[in-house]
N, C-alpha and C. Protein backbone atom coordinates (compact mmCIF):
# COMPACT_ATOMS: atom_id res chain seq x y z
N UNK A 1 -3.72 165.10 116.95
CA UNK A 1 -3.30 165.46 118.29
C UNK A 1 -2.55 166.79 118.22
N UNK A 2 -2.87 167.40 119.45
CA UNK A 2 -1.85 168.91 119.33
C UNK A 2 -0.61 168.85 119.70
N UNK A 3 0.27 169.70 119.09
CA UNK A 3 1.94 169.90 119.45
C UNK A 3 1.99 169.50 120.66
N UNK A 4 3.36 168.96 121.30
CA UNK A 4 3.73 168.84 122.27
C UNK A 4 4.07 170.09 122.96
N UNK A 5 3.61 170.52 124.64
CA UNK A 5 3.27 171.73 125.23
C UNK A 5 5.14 171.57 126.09
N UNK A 6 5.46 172.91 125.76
CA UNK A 6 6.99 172.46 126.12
C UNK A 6 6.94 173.77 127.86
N UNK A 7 6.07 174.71 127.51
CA UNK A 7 6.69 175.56 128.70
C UNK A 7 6.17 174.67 129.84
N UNK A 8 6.72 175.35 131.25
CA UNK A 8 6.24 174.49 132.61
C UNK A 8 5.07 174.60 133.37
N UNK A 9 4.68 175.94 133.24
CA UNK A 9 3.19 176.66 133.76
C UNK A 9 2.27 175.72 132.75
N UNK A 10 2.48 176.00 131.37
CA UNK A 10 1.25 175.14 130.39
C UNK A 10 1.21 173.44 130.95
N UNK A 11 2.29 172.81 131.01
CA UNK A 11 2.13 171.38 131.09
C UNK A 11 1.38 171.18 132.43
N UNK A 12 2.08 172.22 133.57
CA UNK A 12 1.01 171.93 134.67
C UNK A 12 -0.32 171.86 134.55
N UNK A 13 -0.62 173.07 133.96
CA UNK A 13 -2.23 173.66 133.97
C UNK A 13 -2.88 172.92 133.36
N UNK A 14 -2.13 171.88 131.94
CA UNK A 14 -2.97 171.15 130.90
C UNK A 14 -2.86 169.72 131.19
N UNK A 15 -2.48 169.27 132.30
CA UNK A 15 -2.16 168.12 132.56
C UNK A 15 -3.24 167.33 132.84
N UNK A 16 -4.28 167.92 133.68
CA UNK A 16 -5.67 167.01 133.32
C UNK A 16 -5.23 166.01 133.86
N UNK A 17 -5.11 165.59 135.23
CA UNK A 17 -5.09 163.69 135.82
C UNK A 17 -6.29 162.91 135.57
N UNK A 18 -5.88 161.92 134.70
CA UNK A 18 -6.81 160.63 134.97
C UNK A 18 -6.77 159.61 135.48
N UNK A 19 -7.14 159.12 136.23
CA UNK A 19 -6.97 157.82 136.83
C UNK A 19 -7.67 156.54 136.72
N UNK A 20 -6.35 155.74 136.73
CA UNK A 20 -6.81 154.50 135.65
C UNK A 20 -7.96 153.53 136.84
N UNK A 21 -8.79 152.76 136.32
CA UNK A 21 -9.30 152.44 137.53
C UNK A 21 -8.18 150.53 138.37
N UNK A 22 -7.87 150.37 136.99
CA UNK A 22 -6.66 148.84 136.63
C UNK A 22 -5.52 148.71 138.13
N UNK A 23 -5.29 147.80 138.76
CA UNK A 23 -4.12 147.67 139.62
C UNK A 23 -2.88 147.38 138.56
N UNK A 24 -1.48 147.65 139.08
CA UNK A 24 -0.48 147.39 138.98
C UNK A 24 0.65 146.95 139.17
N UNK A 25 1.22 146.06 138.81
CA UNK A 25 2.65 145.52 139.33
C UNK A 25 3.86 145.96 138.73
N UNK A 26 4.83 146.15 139.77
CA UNK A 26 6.44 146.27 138.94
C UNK A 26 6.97 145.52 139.47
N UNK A 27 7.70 144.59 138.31
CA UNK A 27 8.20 142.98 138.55
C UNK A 27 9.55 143.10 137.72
N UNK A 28 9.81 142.04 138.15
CA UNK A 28 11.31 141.77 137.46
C UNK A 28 10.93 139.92 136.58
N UNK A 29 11.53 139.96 135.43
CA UNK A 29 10.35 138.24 134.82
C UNK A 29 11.98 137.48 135.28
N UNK A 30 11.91 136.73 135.90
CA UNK A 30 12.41 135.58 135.79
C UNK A 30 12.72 134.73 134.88
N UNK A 31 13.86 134.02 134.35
CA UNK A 31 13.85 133.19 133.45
C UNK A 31 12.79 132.35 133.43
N UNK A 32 12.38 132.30 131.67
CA UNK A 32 11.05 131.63 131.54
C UNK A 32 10.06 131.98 131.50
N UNK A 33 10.13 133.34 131.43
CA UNK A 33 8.66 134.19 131.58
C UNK A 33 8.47 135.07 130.93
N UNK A 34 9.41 134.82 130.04
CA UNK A 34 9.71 135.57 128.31
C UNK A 34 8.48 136.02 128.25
N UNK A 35 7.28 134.83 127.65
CA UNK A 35 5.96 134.99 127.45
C UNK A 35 5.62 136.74 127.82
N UNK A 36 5.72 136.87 128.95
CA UNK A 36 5.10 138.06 129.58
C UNK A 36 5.41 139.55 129.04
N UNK A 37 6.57 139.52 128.41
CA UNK A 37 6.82 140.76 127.73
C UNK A 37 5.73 141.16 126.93
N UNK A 38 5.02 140.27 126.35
CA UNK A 38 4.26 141.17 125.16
C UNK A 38 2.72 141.34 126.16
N UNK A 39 2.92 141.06 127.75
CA UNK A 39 1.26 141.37 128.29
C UNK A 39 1.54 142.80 129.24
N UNK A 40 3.05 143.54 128.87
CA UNK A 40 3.25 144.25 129.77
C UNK A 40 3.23 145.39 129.56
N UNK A 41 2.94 146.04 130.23
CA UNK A 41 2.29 148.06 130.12
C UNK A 41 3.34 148.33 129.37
N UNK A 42 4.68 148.45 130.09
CA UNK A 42 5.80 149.23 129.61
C UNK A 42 6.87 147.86 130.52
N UNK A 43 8.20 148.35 129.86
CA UNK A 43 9.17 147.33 130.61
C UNK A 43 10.00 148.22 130.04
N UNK A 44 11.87 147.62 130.47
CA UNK A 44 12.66 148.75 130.63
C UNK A 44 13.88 147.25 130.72
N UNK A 45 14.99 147.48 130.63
CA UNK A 45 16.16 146.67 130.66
C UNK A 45 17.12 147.19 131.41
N UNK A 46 17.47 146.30 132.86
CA UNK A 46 18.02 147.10 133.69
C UNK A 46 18.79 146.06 133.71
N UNK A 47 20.45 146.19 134.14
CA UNK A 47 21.32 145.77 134.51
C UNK A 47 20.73 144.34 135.20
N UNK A 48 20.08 144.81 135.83
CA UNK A 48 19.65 143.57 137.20
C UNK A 48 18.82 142.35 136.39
N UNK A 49 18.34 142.97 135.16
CA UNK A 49 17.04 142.14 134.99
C UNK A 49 15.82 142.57 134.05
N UNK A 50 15.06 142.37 133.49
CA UNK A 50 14.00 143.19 132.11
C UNK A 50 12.74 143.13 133.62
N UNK A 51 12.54 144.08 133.68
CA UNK A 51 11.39 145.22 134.22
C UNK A 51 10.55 145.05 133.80
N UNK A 52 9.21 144.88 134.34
CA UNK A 52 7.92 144.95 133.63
C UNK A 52 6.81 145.71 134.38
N UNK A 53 6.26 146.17 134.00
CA UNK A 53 4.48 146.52 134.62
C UNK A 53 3.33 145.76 134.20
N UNK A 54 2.97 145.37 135.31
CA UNK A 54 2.13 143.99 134.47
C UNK A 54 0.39 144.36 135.54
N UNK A 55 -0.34 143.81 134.85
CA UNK A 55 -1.29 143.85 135.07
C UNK A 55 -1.60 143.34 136.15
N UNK A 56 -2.86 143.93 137.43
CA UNK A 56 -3.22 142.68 138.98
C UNK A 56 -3.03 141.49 138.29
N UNK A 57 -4.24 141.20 137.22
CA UNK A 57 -4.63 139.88 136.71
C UNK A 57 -3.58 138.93 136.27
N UNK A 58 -2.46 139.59 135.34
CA UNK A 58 -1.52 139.14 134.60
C UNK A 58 -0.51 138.84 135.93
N UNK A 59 0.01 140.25 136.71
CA UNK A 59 1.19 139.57 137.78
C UNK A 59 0.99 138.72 138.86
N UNK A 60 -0.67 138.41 138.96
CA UNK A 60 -1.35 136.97 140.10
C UNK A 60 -0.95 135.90 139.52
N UNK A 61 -1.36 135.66 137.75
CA UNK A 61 -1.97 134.57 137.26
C UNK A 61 -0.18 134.10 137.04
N UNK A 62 0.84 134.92 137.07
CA UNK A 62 2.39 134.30 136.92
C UNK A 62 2.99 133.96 138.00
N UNK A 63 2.20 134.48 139.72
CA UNK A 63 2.79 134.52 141.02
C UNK A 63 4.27 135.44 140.87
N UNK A 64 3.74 136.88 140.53
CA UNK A 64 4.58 137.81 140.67
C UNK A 64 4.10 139.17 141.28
N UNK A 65 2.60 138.95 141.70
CA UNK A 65 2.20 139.89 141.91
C UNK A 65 2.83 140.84 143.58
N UNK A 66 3.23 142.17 143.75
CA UNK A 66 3.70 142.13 144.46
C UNK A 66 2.76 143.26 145.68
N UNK A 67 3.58 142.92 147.00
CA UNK A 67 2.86 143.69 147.78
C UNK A 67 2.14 144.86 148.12
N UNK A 68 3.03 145.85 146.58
CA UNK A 68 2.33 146.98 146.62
C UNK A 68 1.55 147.53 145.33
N UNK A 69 0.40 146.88 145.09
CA UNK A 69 -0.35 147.11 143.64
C UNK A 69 -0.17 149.07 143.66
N UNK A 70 0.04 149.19 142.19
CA UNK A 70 -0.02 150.54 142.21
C UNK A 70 -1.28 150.94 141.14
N UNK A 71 -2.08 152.27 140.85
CA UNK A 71 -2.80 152.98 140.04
C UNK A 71 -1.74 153.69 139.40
N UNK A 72 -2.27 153.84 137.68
CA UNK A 72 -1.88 155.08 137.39
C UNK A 72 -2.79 156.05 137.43
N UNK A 73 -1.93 156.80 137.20
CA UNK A 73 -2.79 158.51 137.28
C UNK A 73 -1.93 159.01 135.58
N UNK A 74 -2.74 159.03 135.05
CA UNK A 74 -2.26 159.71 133.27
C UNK A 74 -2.16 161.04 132.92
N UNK A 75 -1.06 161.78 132.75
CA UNK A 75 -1.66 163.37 132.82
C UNK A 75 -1.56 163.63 131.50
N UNK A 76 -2.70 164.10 131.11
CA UNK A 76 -3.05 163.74 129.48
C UNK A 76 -2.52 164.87 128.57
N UNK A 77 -1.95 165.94 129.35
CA UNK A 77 -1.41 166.71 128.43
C UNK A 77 -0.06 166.41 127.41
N UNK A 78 -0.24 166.56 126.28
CA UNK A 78 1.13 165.88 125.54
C UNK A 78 1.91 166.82 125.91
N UNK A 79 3.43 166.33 126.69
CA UNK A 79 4.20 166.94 126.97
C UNK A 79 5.13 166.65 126.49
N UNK A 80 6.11 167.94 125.82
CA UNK A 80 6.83 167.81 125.33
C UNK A 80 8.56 167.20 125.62
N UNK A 81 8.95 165.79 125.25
CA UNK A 81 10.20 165.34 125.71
C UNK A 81 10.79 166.34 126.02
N UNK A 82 11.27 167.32 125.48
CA UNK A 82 12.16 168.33 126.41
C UNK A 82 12.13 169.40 127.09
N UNK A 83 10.44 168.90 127.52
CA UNK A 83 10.09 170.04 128.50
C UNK A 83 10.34 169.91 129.62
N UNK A 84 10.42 170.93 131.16
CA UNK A 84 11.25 170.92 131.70
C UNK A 84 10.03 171.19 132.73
N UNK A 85 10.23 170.02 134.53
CA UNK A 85 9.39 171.08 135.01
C UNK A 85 7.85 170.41 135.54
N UNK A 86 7.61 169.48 134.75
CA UNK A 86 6.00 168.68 135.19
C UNK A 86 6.68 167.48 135.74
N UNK A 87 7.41 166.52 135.56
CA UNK A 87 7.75 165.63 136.59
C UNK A 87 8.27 166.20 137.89
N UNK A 88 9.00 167.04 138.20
CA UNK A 88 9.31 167.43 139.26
C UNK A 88 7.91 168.54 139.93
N UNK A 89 7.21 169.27 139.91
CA UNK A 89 5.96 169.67 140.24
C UNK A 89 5.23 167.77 140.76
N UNK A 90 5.07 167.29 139.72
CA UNK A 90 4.07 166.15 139.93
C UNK A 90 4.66 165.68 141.44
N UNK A 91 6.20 165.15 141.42
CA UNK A 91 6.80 164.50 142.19
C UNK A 91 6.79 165.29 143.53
N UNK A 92 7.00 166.41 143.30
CA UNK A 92 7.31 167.12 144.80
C UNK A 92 5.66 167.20 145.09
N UNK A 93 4.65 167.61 144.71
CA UNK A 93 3.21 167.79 145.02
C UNK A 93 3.08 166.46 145.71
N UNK A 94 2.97 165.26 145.55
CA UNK A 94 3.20 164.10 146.26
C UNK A 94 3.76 163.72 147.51
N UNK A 95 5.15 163.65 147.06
CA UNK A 95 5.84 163.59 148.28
C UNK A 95 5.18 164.23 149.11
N UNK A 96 5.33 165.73 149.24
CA UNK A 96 4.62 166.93 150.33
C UNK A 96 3.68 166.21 150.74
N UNK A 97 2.73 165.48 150.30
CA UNK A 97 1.72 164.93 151.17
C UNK A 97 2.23 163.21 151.59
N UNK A 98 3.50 162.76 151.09
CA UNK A 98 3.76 161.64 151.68
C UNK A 98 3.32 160.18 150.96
N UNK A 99 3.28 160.60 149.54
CA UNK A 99 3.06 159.52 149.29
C UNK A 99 3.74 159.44 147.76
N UNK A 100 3.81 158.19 147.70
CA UNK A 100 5.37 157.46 146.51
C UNK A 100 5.23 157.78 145.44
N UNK A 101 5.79 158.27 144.67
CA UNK A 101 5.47 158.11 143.28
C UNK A 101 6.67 157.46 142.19
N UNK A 102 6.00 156.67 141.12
CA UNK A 102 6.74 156.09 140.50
C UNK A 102 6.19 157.20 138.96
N UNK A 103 7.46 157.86 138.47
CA UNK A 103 6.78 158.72 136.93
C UNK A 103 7.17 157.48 135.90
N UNK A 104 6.84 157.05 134.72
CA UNK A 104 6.75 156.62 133.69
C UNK A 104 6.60 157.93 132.56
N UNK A 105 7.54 158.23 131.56
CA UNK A 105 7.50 158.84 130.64
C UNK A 105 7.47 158.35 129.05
N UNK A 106 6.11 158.32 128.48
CA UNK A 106 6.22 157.92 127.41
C UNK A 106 6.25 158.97 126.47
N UNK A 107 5.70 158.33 125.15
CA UNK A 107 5.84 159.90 123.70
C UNK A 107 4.98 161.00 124.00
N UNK A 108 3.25 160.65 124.40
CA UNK A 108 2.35 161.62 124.52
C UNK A 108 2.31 162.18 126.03
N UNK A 109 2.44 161.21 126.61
CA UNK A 109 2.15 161.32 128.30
C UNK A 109 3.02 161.48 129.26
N UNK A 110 3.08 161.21 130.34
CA UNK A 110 3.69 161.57 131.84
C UNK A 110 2.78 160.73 132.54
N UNK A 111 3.43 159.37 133.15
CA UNK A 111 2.25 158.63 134.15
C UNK A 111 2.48 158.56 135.48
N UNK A 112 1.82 158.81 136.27
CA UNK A 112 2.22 158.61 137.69
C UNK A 112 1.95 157.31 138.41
N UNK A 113 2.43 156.54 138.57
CA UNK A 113 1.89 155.19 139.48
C UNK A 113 2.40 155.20 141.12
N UNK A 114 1.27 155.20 141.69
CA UNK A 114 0.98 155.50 143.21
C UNK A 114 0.24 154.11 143.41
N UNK A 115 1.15 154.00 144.61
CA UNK A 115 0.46 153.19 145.75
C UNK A 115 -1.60 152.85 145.75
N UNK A 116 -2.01 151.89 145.43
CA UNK A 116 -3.52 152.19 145.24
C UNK A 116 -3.77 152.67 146.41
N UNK A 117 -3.55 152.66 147.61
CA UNK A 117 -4.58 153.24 148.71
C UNK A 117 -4.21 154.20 148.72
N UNK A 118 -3.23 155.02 148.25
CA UNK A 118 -3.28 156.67 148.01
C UNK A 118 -3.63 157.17 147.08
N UNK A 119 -4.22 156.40 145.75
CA UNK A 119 -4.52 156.86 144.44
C UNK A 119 -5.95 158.26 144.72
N UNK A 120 -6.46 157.94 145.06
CA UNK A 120 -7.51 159.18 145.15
C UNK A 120 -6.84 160.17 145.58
N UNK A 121 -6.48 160.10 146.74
CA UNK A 121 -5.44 161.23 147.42
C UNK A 121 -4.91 162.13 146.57
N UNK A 122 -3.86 161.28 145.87
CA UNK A 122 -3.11 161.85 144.82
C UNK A 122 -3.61 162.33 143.70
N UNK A 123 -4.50 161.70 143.41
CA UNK A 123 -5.54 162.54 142.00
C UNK A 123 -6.27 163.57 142.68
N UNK A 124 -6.66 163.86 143.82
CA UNK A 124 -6.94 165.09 143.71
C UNK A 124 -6.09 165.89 144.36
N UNK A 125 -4.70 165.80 144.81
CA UNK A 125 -3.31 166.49 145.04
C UNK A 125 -2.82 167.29 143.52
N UNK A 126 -2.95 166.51 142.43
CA UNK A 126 -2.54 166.70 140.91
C UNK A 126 -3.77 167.81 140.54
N UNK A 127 -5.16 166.63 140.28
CA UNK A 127 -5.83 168.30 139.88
C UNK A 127 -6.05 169.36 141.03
N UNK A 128 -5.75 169.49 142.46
CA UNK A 128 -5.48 171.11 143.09
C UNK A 128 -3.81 171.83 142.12
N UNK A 129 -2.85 171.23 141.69
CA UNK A 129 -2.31 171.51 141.43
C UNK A 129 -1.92 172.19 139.74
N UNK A 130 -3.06 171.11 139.35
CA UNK A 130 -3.41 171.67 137.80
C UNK A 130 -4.11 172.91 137.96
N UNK A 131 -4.94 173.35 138.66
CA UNK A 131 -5.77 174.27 138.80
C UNK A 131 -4.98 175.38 139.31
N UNK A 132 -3.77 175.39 140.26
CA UNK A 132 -3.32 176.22 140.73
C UNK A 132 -2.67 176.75 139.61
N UNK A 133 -2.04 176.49 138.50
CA UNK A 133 -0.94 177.30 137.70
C UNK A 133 -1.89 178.10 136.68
């Protein structure tokens, strides 16, 4: 894999959106639902409660699935942790057209999870915007 791309013009331009075709949930597990940690995208430990992203299939089949399934959108450029500059582009390009975004930041990636009935929208909001820099 190549270096992580740290300036802000490159991460835009190389960001490349993909979109996952999978629904999504962000849940909070309830006692007893331990189990579910190891079926979950990503999770997070919040004051309130352990966080999860769980799959349509996975957050139906526990009755956690919630009202607003989300898509990701993957921007495949490896960006560099201390680069500065593509979450906020991603985020404001969105909003401007009105629609939610949740970023997820992992080691290689930058994920966007949107609302599914705006997911197209937004993937092609991201690549006009990849293209623009």
């Amino acid at each position: 894999m190549s270096a992580p791309v740290k300036d802000t013009r490159a991460m835009i331009s190389g960001m490349a959106p993909v979109l996952d075709d999978a629904l999504y949930h962000f849940c909070v597990l309830p006692d007893g639902f331990e189990a579910l940690k190891s079926q979950a995208l990503a999770s997070f430990v919040e004051d309130e409660g352990f966080s999860v992203i769980l799959t349509d299939q996975v957050a139906k089949d526990a009755g956690l699935a919630s009202d607003l399934p989300m898509r990701r959108i993957t921007l495949t450029v490896h960006s560099a942790l201390d680069g500065v500059g593509l979450t906020a582009a991603v985020a404001s390009a969105l909003a401007d057209a009105g629609i939610a975004c949740n970023m997820v930041a992992a080691y290689h990636h930058d994920h966007a999870f949107v609302p599914a009935t705006d997911a197209d929208r937004a993937l092609a909001i991201l690549q006009a915007l990849a293209g623009a820099e």
